[in-house]
N, C-alpha and C. Protein backbone atom coordinates (compact mmCIF):
# COMPACT_ATOMS: atom_id res chain seq x y z
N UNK A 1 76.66 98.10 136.97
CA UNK A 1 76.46 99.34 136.26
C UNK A 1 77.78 100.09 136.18
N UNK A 2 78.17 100.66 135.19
CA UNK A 2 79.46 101.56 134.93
C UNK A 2 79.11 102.94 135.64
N UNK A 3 80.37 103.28 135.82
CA UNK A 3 80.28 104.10 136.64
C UNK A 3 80.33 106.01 135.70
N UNK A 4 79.57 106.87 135.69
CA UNK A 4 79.81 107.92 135.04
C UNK A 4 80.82 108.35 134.77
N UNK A 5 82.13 107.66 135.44
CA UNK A 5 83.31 108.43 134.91
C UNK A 5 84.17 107.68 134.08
N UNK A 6 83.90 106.46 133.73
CA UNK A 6 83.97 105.58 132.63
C UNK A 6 83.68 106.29 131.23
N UNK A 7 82.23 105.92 131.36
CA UNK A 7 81.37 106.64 130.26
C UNK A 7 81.95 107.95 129.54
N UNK A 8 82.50 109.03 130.79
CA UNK A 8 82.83 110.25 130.52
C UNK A 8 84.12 109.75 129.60
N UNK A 9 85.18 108.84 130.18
CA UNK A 9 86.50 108.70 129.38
C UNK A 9 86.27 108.41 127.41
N UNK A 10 85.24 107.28 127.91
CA UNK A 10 85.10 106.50 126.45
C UNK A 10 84.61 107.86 125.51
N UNK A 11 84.01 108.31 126.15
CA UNK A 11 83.18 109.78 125.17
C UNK A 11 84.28 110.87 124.79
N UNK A 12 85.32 110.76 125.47
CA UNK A 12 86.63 111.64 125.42
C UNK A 12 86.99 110.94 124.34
N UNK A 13 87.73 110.00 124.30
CA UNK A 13 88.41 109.02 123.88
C UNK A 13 87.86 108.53 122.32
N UNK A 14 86.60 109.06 122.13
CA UNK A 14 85.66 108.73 120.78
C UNK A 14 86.05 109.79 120.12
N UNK A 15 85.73 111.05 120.94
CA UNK A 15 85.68 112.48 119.93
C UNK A 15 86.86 112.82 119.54
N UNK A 16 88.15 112.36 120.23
CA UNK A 16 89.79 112.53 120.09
C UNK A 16 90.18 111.83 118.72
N UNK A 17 89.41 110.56 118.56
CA UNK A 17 89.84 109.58 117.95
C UNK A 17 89.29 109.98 115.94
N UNK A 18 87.86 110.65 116.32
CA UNK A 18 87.06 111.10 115.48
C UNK A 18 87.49 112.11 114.56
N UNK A 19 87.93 113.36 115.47
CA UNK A 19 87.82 114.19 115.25
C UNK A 19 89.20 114.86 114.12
N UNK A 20 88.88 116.06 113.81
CA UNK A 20 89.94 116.84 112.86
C UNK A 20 90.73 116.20 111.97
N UNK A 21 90.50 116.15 110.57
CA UNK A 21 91.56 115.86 109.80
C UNK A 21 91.73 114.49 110.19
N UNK A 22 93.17 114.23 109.32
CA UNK A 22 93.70 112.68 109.25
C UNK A 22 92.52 111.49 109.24
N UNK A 23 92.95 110.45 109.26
CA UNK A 23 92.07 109.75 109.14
C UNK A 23 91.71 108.98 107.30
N UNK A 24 90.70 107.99 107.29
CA UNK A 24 90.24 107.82 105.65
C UNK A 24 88.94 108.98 105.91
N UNK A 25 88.98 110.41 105.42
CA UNK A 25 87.45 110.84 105.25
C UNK A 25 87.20 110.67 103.96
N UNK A 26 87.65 110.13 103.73
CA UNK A 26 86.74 109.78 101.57
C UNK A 26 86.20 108.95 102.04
N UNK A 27 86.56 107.75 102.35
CA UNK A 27 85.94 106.12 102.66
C UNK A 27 84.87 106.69 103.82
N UNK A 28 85.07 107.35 104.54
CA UNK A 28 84.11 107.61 105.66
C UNK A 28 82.69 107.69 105.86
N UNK A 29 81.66 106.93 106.91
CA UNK A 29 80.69 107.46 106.49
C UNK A 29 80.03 108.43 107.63
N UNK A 30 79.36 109.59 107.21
CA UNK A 30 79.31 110.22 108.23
C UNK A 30 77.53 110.69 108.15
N UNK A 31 77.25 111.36 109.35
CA UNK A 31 75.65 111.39 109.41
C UNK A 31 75.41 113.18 109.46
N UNK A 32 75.04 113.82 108.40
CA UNK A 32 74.45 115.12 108.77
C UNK A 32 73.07 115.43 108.34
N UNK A 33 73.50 116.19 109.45
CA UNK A 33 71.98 116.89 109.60
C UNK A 33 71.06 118.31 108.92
N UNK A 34 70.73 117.82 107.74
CA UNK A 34 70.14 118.63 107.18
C UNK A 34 68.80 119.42 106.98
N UNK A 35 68.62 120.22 106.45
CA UNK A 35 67.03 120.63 106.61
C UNK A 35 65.92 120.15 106.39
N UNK A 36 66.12 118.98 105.43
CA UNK A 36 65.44 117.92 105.22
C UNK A 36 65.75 116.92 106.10
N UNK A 37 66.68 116.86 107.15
CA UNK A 37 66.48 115.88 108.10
C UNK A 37 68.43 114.89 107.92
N UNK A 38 67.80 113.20 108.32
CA UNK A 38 69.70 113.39 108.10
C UNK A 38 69.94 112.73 106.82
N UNK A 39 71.14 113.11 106.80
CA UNK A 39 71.92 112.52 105.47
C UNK A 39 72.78 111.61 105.96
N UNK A 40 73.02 110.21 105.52
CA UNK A 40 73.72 109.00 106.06
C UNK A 40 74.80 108.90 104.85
N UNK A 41 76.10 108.77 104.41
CA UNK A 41 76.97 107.89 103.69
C UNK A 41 78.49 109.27 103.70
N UNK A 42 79.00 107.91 102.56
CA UNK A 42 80.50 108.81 102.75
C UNK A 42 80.26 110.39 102.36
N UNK A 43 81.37 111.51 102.34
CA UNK A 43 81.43 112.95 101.62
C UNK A 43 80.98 112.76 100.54
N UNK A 44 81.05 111.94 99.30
CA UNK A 44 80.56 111.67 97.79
C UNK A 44 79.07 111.73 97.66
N UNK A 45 78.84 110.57 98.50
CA UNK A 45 77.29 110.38 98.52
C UNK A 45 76.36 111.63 99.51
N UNK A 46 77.01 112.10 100.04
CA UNK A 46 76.19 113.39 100.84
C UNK A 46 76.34 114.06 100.04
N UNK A 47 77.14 114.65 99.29
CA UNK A 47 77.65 115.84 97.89
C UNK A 47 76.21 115.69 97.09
N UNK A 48 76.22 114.34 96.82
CA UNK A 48 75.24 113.54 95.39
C UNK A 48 74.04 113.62 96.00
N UNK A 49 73.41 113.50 97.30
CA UNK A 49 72.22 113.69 97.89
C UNK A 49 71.74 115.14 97.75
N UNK A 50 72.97 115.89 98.54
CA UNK A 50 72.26 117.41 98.42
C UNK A 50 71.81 118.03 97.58
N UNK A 51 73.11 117.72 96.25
CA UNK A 51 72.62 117.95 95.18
C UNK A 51 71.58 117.83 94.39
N UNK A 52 70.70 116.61 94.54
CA UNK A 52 69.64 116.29 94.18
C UNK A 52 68.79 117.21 95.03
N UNK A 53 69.06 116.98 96.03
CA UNK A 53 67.68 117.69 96.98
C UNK A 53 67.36 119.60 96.59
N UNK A 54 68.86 120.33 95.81
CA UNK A 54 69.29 121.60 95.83
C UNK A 54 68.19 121.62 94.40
N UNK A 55 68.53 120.53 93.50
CA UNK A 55 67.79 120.15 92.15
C UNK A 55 66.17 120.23 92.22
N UNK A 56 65.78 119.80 92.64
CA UNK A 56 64.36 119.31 93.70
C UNK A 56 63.88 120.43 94.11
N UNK A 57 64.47 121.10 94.98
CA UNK A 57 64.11 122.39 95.47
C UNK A 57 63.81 123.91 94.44
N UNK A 58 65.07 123.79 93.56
CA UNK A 58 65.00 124.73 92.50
C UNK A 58 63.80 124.06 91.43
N UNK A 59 63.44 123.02 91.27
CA UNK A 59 62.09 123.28 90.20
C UNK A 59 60.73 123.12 91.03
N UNK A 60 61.23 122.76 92.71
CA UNK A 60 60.18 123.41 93.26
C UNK A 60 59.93 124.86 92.93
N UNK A 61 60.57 126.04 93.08
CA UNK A 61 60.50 127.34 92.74
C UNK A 61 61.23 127.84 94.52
N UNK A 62 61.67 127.01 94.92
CA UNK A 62 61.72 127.21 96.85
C UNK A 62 63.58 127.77 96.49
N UNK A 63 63.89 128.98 96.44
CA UNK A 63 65.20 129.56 96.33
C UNK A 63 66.10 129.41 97.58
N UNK A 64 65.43 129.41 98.41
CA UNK A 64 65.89 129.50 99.85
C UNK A 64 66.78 128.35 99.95
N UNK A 65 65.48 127.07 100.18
CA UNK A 65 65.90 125.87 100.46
C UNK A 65 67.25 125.29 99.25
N UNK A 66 67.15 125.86 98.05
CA UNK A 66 67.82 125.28 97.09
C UNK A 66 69.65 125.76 97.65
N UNK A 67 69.13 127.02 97.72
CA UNK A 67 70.64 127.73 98.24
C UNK A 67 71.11 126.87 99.78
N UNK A 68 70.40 126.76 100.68
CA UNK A 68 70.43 125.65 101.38
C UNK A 68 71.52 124.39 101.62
N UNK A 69 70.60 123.76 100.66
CA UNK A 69 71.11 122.48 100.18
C UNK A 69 72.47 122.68 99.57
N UNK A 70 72.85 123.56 98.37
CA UNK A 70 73.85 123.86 97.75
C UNK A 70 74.83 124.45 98.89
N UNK A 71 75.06 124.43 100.24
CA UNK A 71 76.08 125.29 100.73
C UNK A 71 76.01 124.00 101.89
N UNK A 72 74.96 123.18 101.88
CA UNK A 72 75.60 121.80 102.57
C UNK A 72 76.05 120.76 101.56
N UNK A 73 76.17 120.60 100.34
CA UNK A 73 76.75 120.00 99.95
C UNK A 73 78.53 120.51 99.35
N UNK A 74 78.10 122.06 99.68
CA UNK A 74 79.57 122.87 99.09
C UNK A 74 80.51 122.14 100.30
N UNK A 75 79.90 122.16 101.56
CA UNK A 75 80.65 121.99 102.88
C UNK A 75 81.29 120.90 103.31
N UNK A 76 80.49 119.49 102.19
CA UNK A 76 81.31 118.09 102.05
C UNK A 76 82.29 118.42 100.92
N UNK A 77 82.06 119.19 99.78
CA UNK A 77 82.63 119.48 98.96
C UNK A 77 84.17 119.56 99.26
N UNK A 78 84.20 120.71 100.53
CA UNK A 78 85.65 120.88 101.09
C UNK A 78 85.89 120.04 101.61
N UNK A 79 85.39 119.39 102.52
CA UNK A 79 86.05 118.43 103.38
C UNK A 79 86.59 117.09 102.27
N UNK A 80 85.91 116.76 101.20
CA UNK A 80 86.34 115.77 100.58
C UNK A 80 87.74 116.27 100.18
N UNK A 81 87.57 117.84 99.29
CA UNK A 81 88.93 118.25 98.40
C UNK A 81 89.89 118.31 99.47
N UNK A 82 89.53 118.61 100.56
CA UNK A 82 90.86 118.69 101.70
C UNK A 82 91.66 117.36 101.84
N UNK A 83 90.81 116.39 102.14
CA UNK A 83 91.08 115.02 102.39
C UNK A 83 91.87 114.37 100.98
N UNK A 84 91.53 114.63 100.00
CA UNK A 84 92.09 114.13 98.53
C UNK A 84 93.53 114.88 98.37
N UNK A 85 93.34 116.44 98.85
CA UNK A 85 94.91 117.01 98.76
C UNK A 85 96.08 116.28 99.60
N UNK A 86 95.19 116.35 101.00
CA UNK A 86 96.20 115.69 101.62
C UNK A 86 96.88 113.73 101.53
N UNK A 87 95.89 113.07 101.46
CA UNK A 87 96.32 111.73 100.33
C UNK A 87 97.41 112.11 99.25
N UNK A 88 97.03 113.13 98.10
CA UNK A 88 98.20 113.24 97.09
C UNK A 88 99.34 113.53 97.88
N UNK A 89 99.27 114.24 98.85
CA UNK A 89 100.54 115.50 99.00
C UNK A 89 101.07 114.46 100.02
N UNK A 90 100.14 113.19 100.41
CA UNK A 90 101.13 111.62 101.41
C UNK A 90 101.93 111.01 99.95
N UNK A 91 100.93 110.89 98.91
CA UNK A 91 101.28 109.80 97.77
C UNK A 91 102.85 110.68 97.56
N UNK A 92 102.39 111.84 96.91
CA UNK A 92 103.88 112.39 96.49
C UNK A 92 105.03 112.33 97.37
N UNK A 93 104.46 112.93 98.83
CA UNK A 93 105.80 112.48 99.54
C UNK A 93 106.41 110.88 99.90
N UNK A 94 105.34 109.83 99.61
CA UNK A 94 106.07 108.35 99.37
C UNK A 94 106.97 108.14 98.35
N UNK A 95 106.15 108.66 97.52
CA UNK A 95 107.01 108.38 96.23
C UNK A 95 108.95 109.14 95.56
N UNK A 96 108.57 110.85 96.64
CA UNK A 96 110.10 111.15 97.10
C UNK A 96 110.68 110.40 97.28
N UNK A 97 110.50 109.44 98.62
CA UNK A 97 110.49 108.83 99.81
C UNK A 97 111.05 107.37 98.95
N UNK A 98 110.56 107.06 98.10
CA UNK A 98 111.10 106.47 97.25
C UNK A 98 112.18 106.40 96.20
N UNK A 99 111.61 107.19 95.39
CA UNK A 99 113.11 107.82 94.44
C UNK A 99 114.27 108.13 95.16
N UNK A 100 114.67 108.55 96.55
CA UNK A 100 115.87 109.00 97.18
C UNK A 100 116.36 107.53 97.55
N UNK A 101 115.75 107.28 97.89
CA UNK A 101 115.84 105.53 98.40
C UNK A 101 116.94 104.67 97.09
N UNK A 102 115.94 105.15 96.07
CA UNK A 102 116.23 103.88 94.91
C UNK A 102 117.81 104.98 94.21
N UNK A 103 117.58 106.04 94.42
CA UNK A 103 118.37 106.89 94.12
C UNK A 103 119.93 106.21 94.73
N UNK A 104 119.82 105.95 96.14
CA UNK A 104 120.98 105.80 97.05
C UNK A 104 121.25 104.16 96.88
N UNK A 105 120.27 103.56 96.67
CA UNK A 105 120.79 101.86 96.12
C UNK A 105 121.77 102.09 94.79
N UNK A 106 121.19 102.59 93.70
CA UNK A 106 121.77 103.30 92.58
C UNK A 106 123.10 103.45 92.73
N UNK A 107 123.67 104.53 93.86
CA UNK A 107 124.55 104.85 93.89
C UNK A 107 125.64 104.03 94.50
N UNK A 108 125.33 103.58 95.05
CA UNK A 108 125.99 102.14 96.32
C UNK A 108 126.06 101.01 95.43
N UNK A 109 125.45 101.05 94.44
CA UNK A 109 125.55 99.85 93.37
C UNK A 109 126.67 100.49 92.24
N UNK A 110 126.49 101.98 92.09
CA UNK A 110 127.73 101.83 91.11
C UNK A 110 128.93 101.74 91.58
N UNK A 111 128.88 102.83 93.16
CA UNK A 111 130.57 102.46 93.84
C UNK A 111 130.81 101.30 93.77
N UNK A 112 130.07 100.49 94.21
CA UNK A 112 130.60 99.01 94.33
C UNK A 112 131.27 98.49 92.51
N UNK A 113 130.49 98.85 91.84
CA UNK A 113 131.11 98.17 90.34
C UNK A 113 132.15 99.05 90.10
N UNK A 114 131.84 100.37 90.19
CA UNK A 114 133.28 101.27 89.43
C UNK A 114 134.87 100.83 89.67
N UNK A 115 134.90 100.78 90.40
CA UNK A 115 136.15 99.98 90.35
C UNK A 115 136.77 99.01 89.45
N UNK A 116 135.74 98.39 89.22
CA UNK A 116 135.71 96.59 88.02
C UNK A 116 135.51 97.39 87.07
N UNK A 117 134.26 97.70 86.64
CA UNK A 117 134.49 97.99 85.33
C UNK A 117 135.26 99.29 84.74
N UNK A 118 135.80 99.95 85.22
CA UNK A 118 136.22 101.23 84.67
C UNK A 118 137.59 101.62 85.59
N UNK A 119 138.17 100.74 85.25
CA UNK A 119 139.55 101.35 85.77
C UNK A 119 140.46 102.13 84.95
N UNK A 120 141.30 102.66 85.76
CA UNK A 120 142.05 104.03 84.84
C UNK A 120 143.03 103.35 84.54
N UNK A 121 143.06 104.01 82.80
CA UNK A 121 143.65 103.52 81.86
C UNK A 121 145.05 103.96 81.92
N UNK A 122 145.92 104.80 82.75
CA UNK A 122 147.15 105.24 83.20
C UNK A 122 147.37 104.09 83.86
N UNK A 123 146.64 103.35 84.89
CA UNK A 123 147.43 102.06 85.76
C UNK A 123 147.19 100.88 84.79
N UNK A 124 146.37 100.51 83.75
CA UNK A 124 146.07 99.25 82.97
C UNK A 124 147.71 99.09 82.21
N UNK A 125 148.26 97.94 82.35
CA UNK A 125 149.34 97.66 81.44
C UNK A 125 148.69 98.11 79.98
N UNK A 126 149.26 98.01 78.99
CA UNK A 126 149.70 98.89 77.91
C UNK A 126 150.37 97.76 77.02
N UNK A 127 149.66 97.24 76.05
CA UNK A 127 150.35 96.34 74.89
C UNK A 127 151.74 96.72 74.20
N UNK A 128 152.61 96.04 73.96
CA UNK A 128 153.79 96.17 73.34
C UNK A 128 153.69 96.66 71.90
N UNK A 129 154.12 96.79 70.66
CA UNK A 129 153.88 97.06 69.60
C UNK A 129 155.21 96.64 69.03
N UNK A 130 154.12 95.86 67.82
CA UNK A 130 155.43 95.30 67.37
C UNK A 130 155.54 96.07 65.85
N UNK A 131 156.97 95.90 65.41
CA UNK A 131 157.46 96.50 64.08
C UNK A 131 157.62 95.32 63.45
N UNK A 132 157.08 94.51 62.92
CA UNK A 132 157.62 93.67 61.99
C UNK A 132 158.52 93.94 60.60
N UNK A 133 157.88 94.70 59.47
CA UNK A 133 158.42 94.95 58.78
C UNK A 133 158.53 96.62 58.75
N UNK A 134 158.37 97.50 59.63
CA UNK A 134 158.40 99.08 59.75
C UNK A 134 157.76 100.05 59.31
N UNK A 135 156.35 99.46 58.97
CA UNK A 135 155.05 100.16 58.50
C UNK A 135 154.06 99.38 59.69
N UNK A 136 153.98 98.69 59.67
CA UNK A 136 152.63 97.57 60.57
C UNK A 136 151.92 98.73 61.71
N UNK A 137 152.69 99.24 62.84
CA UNK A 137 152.14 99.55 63.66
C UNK A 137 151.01 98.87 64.55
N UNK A 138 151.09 98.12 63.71
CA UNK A 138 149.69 96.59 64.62
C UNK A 138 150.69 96.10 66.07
N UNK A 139 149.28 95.81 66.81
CA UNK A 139 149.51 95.64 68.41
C UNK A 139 149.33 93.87 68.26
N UNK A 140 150.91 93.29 68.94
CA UNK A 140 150.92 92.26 68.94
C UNK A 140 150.22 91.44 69.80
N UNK A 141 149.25 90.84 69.37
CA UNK A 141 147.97 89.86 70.29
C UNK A 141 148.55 88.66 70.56
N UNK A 142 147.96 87.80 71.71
CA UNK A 142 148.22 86.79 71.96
C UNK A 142 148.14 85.54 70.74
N UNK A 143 146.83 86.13 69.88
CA UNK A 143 146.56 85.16 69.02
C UNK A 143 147.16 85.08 67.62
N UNK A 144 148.51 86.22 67.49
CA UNK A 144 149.13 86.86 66.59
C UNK A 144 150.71 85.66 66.53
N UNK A 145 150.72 85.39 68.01
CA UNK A 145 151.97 85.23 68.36
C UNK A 145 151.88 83.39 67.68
N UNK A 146 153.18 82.80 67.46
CA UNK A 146 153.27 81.08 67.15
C UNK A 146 152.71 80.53 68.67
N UNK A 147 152.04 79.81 68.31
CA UNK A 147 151.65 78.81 69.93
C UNK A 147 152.78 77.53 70.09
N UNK A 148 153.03 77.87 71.10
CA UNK A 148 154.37 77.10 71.57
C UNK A 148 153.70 75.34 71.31
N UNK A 149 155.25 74.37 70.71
CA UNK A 149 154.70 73.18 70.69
C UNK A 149 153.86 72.71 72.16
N UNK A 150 153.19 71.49 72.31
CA UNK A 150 153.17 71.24 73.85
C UNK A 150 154.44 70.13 73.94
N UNK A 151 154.43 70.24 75.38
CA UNK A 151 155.82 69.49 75.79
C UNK A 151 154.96 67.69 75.82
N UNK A 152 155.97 67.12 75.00
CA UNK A 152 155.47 65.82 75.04
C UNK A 152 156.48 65.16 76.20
N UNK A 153 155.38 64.03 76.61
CA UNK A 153 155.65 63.90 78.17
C UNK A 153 156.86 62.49 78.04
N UNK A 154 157.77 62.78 78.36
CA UNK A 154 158.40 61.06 78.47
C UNK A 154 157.96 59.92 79.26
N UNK A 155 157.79 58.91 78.78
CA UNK A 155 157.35 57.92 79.06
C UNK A 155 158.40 57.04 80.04
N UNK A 156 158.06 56.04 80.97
CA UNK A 156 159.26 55.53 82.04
C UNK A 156 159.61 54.51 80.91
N UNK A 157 160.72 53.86 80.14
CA UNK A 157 161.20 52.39 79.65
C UNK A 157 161.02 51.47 80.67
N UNK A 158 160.35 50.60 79.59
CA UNK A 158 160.25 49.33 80.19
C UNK A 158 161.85 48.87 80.48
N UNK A 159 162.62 48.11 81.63
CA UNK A 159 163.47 47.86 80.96
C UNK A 159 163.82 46.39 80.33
N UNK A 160 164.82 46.51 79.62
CA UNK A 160 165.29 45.21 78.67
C UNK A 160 165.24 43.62 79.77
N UNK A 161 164.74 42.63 78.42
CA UNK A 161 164.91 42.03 79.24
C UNK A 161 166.33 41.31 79.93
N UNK A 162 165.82 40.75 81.30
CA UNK A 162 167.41 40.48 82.04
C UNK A 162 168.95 39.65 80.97
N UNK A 163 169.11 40.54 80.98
CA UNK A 163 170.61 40.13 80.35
C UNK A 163 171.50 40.11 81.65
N UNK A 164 172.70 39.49 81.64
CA UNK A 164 173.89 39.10 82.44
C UNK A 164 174.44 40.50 82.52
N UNK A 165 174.87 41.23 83.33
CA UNK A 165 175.66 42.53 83.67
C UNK A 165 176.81 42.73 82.76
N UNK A 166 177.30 41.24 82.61
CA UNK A 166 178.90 41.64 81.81
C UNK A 166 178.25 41.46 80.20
N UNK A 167 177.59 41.09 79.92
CA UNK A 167 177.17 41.07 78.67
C UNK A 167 176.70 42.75 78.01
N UNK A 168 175.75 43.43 79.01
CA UNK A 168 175.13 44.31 79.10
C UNK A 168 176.51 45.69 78.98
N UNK A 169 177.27 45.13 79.94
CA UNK A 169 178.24 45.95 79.61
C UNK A 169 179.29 46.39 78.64
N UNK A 170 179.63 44.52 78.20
CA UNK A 170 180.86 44.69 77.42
C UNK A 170 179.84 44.98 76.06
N UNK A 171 178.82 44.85 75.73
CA UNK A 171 177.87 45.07 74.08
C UNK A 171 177.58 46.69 73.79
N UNK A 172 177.32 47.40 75.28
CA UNK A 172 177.43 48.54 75.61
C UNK A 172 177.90 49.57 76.21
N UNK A 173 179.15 49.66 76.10
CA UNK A 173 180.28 50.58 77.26
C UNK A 173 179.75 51.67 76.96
N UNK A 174 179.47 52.83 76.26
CA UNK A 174 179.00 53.78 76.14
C UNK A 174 177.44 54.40 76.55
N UNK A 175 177.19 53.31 76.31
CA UNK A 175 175.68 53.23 76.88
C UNK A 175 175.34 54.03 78.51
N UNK A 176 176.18 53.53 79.51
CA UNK A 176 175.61 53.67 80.64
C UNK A 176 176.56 54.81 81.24
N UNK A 177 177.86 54.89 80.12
CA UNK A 177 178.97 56.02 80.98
C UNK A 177 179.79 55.49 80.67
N UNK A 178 180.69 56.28 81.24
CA UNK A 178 182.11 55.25 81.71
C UNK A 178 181.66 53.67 82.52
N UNK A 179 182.67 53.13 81.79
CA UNK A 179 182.83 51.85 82.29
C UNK A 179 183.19 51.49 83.66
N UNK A 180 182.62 50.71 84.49
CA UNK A 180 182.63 50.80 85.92
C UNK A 180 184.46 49.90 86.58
N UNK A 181 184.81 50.80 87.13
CA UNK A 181 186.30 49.99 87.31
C UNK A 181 186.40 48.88 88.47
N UNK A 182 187.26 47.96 87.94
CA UNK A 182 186.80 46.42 88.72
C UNK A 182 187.41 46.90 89.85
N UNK A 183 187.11 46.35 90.95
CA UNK A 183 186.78 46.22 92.60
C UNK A 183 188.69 45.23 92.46
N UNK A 184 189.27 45.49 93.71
CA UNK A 184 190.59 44.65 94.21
C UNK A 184 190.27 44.18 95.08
């Protein structure tokens, strides 16, 4: 058997958990006790009960009971509009909560590019201008300019075939230089 001071905690510990504000009270379902006895479901559906019952009562001809009913359903009434303000007034502050956010990516994304794309036009070199004939004023482009031949590549010679040195020489003295002076 548990001991009464168990019991006592959990019963603490329920009404703490229950109680005031916060919480889902839209989704909620809660049990009151009305003059007709209890009312079971969320704030909506107790609103929609009383109401009927306030309805009910007034073509009974019973004024009392109607007024009644109408000031227990006024009383979910608030508790719902309380609960719905405070949801918006979470939504809106997420959504701050957001925009400052996306605000500061924003900004951290343009420092990072400004640099690249938008540099100052005082440090950018500055095209030459050419005068060709002394009216033009046109800015000389790369694609304006003659494109240089390309350098054609020399090839290694095969060389000739073996000829005798003195042959090679005496057919060609000019060929290789000066003529090589004989050895003593």
């Amino acid at each position: 058997m548990k001991s009464s001071r168990s019991r006592s905690r959990s019963k603490n510990n329920r009404n703490r958990n229950s109680g005031g504000g916060g919480g889902n009270v839209v989704n909620r379902v809660f049990d009151s006790s009305g003059p007709e006895g209890k009312v079971r479901g969320t704030p909506q559906q107790i609103i929609d009960k009383y109401n009927q019952l306030a309805r009910d009562a007034q073509l009974a001809g019973d004024r009392v009971a109607t007024e009644n009913f109408q000031q227990h359903a006024e009383h979910y009434l608030r508790m719902l509009a309380d609960a719905q303000r405070e949801i918006e007034a979470r939504r809106e502050e997420q959504e701050r909560q957001n925009r400052e956010r996306q605000a500061e990516r924003d900004r951290e994304r343009a420092a990072r590019q400004e640099p690249d794309a938008n540099p100052d036009p005082a440090q950018t070199p500055q095209p030459d201008v050419v005068d060709a004939d002394g009216e033009s004023g046109l800015v000389e482009t790369p694609e304006s300019q003659p494109k240089p031949k390309p350098k054609s590549r020399s090839r290694a010679r095969k060389p000739k075939a073996d000829v005798a040195p003195e042959q090679s020489d005496a057919a060609h003295p000019e060929a290789d230089g000066p003529a090589p002076e004989a050895a003593e």
